[in-house]
Protein backbone atom coordinates (compact mmCIF):
# COMPACT_ATOMS: atom_id res chain seq x y z
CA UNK A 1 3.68 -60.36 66.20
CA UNK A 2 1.31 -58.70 68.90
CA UNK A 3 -1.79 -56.84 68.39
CA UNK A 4 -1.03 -53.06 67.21
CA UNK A 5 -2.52 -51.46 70.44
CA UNK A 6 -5.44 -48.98 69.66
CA UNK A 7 -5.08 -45.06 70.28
CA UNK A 8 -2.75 -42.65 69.65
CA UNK A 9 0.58 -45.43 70.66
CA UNK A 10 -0.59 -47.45 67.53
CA UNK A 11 -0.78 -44.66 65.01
CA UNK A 12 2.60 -44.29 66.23
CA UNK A 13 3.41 -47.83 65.38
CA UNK A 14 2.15 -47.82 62.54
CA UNK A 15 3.88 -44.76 61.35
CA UNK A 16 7.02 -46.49 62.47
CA UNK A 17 6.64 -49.39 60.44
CA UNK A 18 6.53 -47.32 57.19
CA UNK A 19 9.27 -45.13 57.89
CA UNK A 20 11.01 -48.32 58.50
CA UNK A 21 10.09 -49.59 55.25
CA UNK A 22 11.46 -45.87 53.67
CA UNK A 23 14.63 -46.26 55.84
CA UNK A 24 15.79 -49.60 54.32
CA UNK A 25 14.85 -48.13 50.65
CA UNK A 26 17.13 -44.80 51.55
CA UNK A 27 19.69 -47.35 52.93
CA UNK A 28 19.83 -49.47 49.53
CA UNK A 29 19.53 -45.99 47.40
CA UNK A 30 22.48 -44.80 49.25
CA UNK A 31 24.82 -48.18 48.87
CA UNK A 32 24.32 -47.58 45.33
CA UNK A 33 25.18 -43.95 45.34
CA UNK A 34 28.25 -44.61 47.51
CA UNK A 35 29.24 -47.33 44.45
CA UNK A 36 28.82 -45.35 41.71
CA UNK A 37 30.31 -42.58 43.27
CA UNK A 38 33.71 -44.90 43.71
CA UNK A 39 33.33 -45.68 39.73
CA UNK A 40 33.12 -41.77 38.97
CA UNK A 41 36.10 -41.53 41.09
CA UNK A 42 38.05 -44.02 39.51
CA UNK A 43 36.75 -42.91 35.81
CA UNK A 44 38.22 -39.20 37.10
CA UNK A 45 41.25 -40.43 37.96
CA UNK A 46 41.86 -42.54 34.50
CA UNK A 47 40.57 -39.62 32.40
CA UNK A 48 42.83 -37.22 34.03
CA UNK A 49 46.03 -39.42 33.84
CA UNK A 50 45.22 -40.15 30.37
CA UNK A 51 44.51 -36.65 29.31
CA UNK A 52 48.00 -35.96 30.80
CA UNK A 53 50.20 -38.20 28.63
CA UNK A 54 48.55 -37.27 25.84
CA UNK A 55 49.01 -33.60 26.69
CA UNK A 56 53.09 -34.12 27.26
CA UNK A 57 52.89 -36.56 23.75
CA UNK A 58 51.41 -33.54 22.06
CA UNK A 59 54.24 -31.26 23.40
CA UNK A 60 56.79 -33.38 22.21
CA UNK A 61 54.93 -33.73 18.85
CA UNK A 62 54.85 -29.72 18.19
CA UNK A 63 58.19 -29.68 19.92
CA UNK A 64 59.91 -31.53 17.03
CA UNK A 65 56.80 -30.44 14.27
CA UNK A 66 58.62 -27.02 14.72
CA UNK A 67 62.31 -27.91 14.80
CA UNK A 68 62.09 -30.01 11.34
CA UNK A 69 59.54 -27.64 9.65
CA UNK A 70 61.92 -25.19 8.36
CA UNK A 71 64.13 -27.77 6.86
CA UNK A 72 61.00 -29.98 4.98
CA UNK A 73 60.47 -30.01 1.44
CA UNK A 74 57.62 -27.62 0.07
CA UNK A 75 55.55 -30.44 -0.94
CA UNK A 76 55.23 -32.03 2.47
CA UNK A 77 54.96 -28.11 4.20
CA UNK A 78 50.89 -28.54 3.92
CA UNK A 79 50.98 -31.41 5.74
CA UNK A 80 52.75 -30.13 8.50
CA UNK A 81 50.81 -27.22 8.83
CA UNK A 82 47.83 -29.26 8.81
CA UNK A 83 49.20 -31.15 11.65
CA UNK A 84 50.23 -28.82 13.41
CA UNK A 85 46.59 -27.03 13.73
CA UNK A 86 44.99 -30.86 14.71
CA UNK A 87 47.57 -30.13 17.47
CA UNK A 88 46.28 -27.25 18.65
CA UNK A 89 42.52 -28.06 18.43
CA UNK A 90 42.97 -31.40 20.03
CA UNK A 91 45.06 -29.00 23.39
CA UNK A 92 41.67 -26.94 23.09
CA UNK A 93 38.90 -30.48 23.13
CA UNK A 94 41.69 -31.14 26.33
CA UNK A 95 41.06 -27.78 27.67
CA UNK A 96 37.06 -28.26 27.79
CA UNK A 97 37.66 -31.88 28.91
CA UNK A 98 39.56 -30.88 31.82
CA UNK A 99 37.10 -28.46 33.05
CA UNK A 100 34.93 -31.20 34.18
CA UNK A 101 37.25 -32.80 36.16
CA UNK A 102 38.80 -32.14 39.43
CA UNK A 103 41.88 -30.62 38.92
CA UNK A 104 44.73 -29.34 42.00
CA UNK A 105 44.04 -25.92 43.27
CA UNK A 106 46.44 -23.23 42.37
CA UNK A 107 48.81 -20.98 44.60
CA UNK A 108 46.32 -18.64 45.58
CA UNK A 109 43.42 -20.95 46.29
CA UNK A 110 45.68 -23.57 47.80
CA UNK A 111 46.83 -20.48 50.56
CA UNK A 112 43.23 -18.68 50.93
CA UNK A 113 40.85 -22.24 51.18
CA UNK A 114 43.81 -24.98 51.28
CA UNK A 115 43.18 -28.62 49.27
CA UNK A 116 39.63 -28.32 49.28
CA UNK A 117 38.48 -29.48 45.89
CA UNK A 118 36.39 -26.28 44.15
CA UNK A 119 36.18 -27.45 40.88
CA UNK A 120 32.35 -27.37 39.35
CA UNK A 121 32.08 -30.50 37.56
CA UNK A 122 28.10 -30.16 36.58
CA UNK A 123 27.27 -27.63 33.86
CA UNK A 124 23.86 -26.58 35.84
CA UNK A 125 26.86 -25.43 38.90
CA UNK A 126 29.01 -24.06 36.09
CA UNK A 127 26.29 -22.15 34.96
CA UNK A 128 25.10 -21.08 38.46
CA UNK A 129 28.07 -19.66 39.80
CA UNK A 130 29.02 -17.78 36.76
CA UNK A 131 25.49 -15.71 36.97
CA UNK A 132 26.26 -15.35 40.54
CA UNK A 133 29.36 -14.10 40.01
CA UNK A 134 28.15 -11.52 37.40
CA UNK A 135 25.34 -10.75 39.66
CA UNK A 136 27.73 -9.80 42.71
CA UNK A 137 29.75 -7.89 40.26
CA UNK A 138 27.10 -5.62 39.05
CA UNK A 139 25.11 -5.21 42.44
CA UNK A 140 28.57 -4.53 44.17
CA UNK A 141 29.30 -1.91 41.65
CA UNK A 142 25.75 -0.12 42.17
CA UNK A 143 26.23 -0.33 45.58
CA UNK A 144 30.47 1.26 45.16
CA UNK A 145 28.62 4.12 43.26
CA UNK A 146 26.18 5.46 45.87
CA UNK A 147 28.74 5.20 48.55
CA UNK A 148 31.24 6.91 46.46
CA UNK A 149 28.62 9.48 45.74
CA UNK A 150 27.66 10.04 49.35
CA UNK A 151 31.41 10.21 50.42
CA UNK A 152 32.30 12.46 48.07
CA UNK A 153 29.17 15.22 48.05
CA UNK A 154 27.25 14.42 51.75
CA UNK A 155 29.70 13.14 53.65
CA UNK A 156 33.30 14.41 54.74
CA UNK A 157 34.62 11.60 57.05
CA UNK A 158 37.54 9.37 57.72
CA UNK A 159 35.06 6.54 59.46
CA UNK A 160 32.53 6.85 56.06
CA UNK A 161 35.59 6.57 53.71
CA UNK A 162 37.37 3.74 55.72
CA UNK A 163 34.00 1.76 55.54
CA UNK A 164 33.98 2.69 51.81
CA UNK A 165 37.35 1.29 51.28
CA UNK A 166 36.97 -1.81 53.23
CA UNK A 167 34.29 -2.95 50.85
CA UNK A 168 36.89 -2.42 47.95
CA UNK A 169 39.29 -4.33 49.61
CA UNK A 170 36.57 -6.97 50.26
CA UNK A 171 35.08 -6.69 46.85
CA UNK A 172 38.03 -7.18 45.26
CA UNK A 173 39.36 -10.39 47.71
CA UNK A 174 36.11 -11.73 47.13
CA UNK A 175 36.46 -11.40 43.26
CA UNK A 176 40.11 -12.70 43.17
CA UNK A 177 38.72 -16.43 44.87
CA UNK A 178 35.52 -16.62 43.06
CA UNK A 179 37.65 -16.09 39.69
CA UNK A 180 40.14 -18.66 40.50
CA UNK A 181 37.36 -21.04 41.05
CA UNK A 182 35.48 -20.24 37.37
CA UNK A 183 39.04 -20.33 36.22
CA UNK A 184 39.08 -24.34 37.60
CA UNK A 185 36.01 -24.91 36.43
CA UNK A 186 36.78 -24.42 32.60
CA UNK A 187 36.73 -20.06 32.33
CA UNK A 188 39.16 -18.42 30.01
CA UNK A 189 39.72 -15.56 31.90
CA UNK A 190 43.10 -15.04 31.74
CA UNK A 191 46.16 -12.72 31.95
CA UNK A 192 45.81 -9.14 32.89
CA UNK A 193 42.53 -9.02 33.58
CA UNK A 194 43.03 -11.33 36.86
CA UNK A 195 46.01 -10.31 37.76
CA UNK A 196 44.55 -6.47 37.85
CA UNK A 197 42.19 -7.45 40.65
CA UNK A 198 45.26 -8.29 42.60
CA UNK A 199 46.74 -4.91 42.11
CA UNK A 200 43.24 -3.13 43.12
CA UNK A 201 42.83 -5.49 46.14
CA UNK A 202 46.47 -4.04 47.06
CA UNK A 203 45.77 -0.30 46.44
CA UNK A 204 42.38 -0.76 48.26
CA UNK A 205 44.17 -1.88 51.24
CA UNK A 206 46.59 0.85 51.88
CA UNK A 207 44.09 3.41 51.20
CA UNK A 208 42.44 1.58 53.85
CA UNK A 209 45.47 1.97 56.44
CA UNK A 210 46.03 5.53 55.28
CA UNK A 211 45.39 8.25 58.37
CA UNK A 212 43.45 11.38 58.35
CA UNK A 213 46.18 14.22 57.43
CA UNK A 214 46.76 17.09 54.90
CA UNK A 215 47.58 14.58 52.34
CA UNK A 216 44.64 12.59 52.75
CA UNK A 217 42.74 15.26 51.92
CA UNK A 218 44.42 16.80 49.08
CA UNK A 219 43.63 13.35 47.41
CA UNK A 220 40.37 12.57 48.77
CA UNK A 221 38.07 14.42 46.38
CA UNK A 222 39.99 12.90 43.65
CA UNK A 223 39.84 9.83 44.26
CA UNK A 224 36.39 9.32 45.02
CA UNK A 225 35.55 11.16 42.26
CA UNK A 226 37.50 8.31 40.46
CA UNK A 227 35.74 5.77 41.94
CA UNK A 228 32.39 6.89 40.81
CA UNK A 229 33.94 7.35 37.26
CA UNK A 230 35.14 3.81 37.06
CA UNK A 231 32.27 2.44 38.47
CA UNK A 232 29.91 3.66 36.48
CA UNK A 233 32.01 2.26 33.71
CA UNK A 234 32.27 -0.86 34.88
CA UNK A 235 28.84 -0.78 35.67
CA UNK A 236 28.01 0.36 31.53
CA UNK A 237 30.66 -2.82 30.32
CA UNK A 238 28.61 -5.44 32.30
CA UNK A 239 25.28 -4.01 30.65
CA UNK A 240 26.84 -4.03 26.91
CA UNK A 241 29.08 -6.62 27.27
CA UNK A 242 26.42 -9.60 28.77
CA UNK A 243 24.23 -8.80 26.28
CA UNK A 244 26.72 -9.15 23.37
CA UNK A 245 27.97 -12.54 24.89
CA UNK A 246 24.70 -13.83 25.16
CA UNK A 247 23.93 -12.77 21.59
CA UNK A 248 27.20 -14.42 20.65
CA UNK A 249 26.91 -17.41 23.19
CA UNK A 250 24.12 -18.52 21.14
CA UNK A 251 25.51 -17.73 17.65
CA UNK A 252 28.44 -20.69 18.74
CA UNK A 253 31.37 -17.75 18.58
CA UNK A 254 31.96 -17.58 22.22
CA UNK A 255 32.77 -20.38 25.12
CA UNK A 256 29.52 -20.81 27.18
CA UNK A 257 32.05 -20.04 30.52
CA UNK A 258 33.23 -16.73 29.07
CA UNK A 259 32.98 -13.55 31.43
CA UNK A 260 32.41 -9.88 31.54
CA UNK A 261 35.45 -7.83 31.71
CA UNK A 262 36.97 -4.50 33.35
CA UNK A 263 38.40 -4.11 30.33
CA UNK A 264 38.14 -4.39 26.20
CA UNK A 265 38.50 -8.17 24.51
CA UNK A 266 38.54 -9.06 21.45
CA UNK A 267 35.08 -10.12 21.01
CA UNK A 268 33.71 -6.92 21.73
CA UNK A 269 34.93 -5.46 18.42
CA UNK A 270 31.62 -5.82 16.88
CA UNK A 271 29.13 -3.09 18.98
CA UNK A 272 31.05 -2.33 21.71
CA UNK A 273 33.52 -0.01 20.45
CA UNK A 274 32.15 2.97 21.60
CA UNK A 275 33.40 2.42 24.99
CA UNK A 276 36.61 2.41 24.59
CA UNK A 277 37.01 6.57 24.79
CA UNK A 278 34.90 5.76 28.20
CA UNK A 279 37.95 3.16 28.98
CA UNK A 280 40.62 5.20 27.90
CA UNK A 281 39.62 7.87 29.86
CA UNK A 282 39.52 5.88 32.85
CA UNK A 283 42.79 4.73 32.21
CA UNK A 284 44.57 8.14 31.75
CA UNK A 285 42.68 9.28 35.01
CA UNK A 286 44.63 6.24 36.89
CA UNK A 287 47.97 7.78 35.48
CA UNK A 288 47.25 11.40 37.06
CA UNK A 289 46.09 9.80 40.12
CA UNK A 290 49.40 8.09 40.06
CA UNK A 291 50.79 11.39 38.87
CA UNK A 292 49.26 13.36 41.78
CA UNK A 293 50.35 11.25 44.50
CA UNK A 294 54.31 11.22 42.99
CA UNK A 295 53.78 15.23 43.12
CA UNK A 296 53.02 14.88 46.87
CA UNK A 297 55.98 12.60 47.99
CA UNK A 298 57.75 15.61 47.00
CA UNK A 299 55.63 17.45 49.73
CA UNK A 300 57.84 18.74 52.54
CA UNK A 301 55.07 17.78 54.78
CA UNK A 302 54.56 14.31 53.48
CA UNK A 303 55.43 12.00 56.23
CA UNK A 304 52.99 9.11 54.97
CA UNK A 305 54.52 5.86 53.37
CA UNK A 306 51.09 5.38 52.04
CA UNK A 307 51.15 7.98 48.99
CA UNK A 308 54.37 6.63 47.31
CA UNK A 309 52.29 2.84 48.02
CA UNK A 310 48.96 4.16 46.33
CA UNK A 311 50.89 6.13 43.58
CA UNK A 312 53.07 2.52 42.44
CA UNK A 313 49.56 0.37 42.04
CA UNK A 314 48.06 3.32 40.10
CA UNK A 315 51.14 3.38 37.60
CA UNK A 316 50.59 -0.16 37.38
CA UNK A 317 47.28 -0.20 36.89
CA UNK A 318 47.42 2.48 33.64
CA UNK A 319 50.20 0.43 32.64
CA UNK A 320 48.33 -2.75 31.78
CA UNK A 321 45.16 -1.05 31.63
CA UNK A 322 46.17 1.02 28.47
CA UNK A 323 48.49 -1.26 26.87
CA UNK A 324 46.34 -4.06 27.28
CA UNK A 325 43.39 -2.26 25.51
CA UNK A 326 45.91 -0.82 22.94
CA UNK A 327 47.31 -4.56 21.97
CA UNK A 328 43.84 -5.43 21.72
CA UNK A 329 43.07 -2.56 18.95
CA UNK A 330 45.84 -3.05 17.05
CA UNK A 331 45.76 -6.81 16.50
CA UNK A 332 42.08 -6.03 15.54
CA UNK A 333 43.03 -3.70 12.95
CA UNK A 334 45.86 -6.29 11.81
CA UNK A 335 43.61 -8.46 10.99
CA UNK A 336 41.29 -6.42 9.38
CA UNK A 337 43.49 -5.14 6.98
CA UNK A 338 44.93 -9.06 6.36
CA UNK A 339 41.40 -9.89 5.69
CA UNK A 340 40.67 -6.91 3.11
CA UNK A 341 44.54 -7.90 1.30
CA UNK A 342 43.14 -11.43 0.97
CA UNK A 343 39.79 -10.32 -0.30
């Protein structure tokens, strides 16, 4: 090997020669990465095809659990009932399993991001996108407020409100993919309380598309001033309600992946209750919006496909809005008063 030459060319060798020597360490480090990254894969793949004829042996199981159980003796009855609830918690241990592995996009994501695996398998990136998540929510909802506000009292124009109503529709697009992809990653959101962000992404747009015009304006006021309302509610739920899942989080009663809600849960019960006149409200004021806008179909001068459009979602949106909050309170009370017959 030749002299390293002196001056600035051999510092340069020399710093050559160890990144060398870091290069073929990185080199080796990333063989075994790409190995055990192959074993993860193939452990993945076994877990998820074993998890899945379990899954189908369990449905067959409670299938034919509930056909025979009316016609079993009384003495074996316990027994079946017993079974019958190791059924259920071993679908829920399945539930949490599956949540940390890659699973097949659904409709929705499948159309909006295509195959593009989005499942968070860590629980550091669980944990990290849910607070984001929240966070968007609640600085989104600040931010819907004081544009509502300025719309509504500073400002009277079509450009403001179409810029105000193109972050709702965004808002609410952006909400509908980040919620599919908790809901992947082991969230139990669920049921209405997606499937309303749909509806509001929806309504947002053909507000959106709606032109300046007499019956524009008769709604306008109103339905900024509804904005602000629900905002501010929603913006009141996320303080109460992460506070009361982080108290219960860490009592064990709730899932660690659980959300906050536009709405009223179960789990709220205990010290949340008093915002459910705030809720109801809110949901009576989307039945006279919907109310208002059926009144001005009936306008001779309404020439606008857009008001019969908004008036549908806002039916829709009472609809399940009140009836979801109302099944809700009354299963709460069942219970209640099944607990005090027992005790």
């Amino acid at each position: 090997m030749p002299p390293t030459p002196p001056g600035p060319l051999g510092d340069c060798l020399r710093d050559w020669e160890e990144l060398q020597q870091d290069f073929q360490s990185i080199q080796e480090t990333h063989r075994l990465y790409r190995l055990k990254l192959e074993e993860l894969t193939k452990l993945q793949n076994n877990c998820t095809s074993s998890i899945t004829r379990q899954k189908k042996r369990l449905q067959q199981l409670a299938f034919i659990l509930k056909k025979c159980k009316p016609s079993l003796p009384v003495e074996v009855k316990e027994a079946a009932k017993d079974l019958e609830s190791q059924i259920k918690e071993r679908q829920g241990l399945f539930f949490d399993m599956e949540a940390y592995l890659p699973k097949k996009n659904g409709l929705y994501l499948s159309l909006v991001l295509g195959n593009v695996n989005v499942t968070l398998l860590s629980k550091q990136a669980k944990f990290a996108y849910k607070d984001e998540y929240e966070k968007f929510k609640l600085y989104l909802t600040i931010i819907l407020i004081l544009i509502s506000f300025t719309c509504r009292f500073l400002l009277n124009s079509r450009v403001t409100d179409s810029v105000f109503n193109f972050l709702l529709v965004w808002y609410y697009c952006t909400l509908t993919i980040r919620e599919s992809i908790l809901i992947n990653s082991g969230s139990r959101i669920k049921g209405w309380w997606v499937f309303h962000h749909y509806v509001s992404t929806f309504l947002s747009g053909v507000m959106l598309t709606w032109p300046d015009g007499l019956m524009y304006q008769k709604f306008r006021n109103q339905f900024l001033s509804f904005s602000m309302y629900q905002n501010f509610v929603q913006f009141l739920q996320y303080y109460y309600q992460s506070g009361c899942l982080y108290r219960l989080r860490a009592l064990g009663e709730r899932h660690t992946m659980d959300l906050t809600v536009e709405g009223f849960q179960s789990w709220m019960w205990r010290g949340l209750t008093f915002l459910l006149p705030f809720l109801f409200f809110g949901h009576f004021w989307q039945l006279y919006n919907a109310l208002t806008l059926f009144n001005l179909t009936r306008d001779p001068e309404c020439k606008e496909w857009q008001v019969l459009m908004c008036g549908l979602p806002f039916l829709i949106l009472f609809l399940g809005n009140f009836f979801t909050t109302l099944r809700v309170v009354h299963q709460k009370f069942h219970s209640q008063r099944h607990r005090s017959k027992k005790d």
